[in-house]
N, C-alpha and C. Protein backbone atom coordinates (compact mmCIF):
# COMPACT_ATOMS: atom_id res chain seq x y z
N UNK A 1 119.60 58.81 96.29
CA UNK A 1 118.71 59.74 96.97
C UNK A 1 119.23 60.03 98.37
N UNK A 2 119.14 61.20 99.08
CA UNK A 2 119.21 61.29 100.34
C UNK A 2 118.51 61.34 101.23
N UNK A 3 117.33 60.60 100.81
CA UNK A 3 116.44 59.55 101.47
C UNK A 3 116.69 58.61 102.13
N UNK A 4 117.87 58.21 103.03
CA UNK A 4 117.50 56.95 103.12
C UNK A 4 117.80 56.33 104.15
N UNK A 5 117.07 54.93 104.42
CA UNK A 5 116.64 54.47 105.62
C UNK A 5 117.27 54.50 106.72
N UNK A 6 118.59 54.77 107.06
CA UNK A 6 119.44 55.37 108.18
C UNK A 6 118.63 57.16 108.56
N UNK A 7 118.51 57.70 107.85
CA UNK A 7 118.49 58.92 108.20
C UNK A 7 116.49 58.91 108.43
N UNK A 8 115.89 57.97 108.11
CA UNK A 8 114.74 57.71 108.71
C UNK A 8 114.46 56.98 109.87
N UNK A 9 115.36 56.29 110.14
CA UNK A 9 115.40 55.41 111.60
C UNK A 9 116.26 55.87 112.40
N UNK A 10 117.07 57.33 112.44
CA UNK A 10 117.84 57.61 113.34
C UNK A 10 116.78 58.09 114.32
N UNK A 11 117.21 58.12 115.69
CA UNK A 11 116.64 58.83 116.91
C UNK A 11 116.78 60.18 116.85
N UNK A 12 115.43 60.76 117.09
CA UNK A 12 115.60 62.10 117.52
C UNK A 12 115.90 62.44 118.70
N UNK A 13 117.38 63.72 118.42
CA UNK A 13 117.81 63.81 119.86
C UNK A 13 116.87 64.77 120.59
N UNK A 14 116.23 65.40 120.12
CA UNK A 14 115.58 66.82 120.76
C UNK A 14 116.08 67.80 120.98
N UNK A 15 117.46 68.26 120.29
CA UNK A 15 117.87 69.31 120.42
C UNK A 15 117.71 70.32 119.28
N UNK A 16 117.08 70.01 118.44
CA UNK A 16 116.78 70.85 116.91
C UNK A 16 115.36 72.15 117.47
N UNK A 17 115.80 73.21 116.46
CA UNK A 17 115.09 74.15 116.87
C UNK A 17 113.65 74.08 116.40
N UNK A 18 112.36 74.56 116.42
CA UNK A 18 111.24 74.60 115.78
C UNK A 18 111.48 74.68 114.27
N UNK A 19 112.12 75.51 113.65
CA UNK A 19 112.58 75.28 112.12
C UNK A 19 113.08 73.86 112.09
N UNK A 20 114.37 73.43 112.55
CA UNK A 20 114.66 72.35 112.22
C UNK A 20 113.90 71.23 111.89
N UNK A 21 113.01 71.05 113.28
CA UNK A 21 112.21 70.09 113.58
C UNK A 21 111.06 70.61 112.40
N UNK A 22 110.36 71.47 111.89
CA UNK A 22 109.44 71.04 110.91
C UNK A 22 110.20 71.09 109.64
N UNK A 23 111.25 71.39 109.21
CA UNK A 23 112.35 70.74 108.16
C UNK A 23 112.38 69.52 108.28
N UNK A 24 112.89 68.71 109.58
CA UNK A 24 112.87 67.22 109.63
C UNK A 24 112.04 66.53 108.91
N UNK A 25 110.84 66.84 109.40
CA UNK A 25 109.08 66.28 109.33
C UNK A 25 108.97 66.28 107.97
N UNK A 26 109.54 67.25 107.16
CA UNK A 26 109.20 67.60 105.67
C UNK A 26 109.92 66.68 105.15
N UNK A 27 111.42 66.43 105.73
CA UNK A 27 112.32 65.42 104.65
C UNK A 27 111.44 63.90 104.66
N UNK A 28 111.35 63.72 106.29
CA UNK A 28 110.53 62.05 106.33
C UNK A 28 109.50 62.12 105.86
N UNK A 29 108.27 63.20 105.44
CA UNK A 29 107.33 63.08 104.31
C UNK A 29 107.18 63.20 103.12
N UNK A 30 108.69 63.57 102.57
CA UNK A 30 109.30 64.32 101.23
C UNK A 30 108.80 65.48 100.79
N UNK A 31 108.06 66.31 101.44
CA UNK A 31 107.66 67.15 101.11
C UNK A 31 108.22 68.48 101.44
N UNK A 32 108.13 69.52 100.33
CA UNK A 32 109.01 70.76 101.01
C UNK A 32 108.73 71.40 102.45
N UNK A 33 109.80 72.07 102.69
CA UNK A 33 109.88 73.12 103.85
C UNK A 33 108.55 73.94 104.37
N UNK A 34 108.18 73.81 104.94
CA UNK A 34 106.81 74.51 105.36
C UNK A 34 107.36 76.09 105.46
N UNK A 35 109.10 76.32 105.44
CA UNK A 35 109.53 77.70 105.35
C UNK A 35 109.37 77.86 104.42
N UNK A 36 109.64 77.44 103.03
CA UNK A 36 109.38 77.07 101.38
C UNK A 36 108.63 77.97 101.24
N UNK A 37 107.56 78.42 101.59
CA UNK A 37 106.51 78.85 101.27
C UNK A 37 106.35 80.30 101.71
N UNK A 38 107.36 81.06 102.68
CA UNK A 38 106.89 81.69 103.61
C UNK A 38 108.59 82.81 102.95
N UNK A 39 109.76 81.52 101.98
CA UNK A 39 110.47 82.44 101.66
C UNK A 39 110.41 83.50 101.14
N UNK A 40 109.73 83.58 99.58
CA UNK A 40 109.53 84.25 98.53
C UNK A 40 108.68 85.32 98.89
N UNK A 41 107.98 85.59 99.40
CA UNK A 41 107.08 86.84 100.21
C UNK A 41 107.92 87.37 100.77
N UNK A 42 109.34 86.73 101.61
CA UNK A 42 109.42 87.48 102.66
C UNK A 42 111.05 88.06 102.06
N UNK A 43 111.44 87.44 101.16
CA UNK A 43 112.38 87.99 99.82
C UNK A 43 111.92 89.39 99.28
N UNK A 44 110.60 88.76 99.22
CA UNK A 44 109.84 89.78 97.91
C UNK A 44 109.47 91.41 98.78
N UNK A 45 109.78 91.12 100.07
CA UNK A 45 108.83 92.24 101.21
C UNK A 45 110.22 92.82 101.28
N UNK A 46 111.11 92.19 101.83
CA UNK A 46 112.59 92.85 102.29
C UNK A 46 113.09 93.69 100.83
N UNK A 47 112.92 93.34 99.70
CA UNK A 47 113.92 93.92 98.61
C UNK A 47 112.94 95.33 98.12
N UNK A 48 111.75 95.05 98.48
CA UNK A 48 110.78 96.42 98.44
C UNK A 48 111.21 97.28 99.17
N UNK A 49 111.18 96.58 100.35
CA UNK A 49 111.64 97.91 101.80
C UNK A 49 112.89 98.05 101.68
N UNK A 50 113.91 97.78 100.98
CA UNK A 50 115.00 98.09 100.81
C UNK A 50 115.01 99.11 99.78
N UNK A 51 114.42 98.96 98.65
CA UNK A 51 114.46 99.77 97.55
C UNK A 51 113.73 101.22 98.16
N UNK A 52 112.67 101.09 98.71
CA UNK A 52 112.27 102.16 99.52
C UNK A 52 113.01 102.79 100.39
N UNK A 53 114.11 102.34 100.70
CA UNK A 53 114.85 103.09 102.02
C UNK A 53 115.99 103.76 101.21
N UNK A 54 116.35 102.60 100.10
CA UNK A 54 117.06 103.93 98.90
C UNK A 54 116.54 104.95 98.70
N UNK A 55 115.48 104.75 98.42
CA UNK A 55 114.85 106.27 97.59
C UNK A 55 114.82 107.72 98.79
N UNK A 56 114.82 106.64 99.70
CA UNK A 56 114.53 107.99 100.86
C UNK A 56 116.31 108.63 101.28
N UNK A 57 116.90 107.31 101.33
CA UNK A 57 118.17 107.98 101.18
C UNK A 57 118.45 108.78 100.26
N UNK A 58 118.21 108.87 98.87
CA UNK A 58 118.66 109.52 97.94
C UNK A 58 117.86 110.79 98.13
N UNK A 59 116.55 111.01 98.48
CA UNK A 59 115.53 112.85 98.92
C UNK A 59 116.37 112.91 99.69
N UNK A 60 117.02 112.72 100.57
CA UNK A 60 117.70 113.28 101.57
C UNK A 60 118.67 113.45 101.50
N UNK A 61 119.51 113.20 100.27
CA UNK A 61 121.01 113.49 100.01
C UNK A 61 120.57 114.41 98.72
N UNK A 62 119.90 114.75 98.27
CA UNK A 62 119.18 115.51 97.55
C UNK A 62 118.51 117.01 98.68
N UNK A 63 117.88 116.86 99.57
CA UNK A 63 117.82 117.99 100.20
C UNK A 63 118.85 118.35 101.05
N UNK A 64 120.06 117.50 101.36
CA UNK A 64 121.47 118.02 101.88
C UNK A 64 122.52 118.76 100.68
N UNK A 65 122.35 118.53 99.65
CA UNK A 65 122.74 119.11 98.76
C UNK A 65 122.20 120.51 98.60
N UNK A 66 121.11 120.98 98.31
CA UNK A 66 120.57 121.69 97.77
C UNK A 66 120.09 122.41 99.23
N UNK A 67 119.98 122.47 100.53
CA UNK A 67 120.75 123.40 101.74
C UNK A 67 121.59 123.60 102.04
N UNK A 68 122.80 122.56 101.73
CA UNK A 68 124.20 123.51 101.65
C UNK A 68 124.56 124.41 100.57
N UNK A 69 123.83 124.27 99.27
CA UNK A 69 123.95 125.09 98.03
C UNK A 69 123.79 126.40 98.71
N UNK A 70 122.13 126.61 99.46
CA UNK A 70 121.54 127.80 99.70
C UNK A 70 122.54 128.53 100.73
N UNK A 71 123.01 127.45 102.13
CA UNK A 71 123.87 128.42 102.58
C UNK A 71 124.94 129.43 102.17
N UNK A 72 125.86 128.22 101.31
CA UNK A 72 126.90 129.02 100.50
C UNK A 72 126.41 130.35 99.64
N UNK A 73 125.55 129.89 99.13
CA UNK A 73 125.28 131.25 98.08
C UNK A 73 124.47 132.20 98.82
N UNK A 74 123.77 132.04 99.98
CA UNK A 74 123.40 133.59 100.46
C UNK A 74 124.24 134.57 101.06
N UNK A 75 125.13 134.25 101.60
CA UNK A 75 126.07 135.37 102.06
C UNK A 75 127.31 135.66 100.79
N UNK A 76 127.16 135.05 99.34
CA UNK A 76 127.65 135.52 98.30
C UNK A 76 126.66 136.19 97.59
N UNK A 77 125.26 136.35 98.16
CA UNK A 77 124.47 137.38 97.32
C UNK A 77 124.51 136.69 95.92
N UNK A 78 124.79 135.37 95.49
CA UNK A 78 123.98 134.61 94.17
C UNK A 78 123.14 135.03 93.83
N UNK A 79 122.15 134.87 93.13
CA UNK A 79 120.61 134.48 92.81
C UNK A 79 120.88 133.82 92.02
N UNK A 80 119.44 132.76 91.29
CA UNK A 80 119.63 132.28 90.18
C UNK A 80 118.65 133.20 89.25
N UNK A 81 119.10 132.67 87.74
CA UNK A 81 118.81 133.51 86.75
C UNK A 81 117.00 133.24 86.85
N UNK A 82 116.19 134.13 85.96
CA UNK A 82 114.89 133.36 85.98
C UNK A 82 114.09 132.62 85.44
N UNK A 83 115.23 131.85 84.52
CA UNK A 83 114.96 130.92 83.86
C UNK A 83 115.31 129.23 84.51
N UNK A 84 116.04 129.39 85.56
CA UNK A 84 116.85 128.47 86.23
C UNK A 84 115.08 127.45 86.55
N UNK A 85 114.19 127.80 86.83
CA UNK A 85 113.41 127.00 87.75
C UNK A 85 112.87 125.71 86.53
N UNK A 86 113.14 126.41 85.30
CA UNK A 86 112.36 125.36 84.14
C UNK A 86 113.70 124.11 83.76
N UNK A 87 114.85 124.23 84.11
CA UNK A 87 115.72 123.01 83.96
C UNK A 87 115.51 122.22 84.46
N UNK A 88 115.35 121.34 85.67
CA UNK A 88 114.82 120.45 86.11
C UNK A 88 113.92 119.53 85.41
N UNK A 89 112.70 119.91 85.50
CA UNK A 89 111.69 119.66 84.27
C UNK A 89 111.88 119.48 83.10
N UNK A 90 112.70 119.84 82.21
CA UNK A 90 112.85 120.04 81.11
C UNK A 90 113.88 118.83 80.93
N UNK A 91 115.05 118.94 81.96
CA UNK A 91 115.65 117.57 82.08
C UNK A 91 114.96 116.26 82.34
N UNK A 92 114.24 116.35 82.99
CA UNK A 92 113.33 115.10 83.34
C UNK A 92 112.39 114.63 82.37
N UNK A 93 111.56 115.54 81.72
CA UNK A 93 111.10 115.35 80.64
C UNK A 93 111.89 114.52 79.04
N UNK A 94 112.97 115.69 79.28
CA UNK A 94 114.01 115.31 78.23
C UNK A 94 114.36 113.40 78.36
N UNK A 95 114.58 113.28 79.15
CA UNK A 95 115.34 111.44 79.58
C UNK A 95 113.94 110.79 79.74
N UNK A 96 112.43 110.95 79.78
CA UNK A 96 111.63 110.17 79.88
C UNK A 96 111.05 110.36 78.70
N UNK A 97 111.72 111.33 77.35
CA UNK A 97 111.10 111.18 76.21
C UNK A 97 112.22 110.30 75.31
N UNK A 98 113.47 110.09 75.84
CA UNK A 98 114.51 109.67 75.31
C UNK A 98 114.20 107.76 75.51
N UNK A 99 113.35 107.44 76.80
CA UNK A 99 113.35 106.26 77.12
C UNK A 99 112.26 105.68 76.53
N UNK A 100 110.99 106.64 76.22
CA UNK A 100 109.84 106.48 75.17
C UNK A 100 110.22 105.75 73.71
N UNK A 101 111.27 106.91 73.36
CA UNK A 101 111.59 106.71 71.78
C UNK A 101 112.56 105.23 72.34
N UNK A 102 113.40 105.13 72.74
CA UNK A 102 114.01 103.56 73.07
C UNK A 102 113.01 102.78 73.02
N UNK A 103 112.17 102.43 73.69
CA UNK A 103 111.36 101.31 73.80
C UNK A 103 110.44 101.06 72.80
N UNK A 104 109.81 102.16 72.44
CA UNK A 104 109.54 102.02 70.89
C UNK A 104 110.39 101.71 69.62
N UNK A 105 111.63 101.97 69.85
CA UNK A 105 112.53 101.54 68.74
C UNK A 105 113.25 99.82 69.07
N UNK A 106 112.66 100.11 70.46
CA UNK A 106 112.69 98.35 70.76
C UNK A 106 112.06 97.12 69.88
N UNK A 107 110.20 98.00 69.87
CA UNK A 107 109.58 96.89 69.10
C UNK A 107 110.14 96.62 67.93
């Protein structure tokens, strides 16, 4: 075990930080980290707000795309056809009926 009675009778020097020092306290009572408790929330908070800061990166490389589209094509006098506005949708639809039938062909 690394329990043991040297590392319970050593002197504290006083140079350990507030973490340290209630880490210490936890080993000489065997009990976990009083951080232990405070990790997994704060895991669980950071990988949210991370995933969130993707998504916002990606609308925004999504509306940098699609204003440089518009510049280029107005002084070429483009348009799109008038059917162009139903692809989107129709794509999106299409891959969330494709992931339906998967998961059902899962069971």
């Amino acid at each position: 075990s690394h329990y043991t009675s040297e590392r319970l009778t050593r002197p504290y020097s006083g140079e350990l930080p507030a973490s340290a020092a209630l880490s210490q306290l936890a080993n000489i009572a065997r009990l976990p980290s009083p951080l232990f408790f405070l990790s997994a929330p704060i895991a669980l908070l950071f990988f949210n707000v991370g995933g969130e800061i993707g998504q916002l990166f990606f609308i925004a490389g999504v509306f940098a795309v699609v204003a440089l589209a518009r510049r280029v094509a107005r002084p070429m006098a483009v348009t799109a056809p008038t059917w162009a506005w139903a692809v989107p949708p129709c794509f999106i639809g299409s891959v969330s009926a494709f992931w339906v039938f998967q998961r059902l062909a899962a069971f």
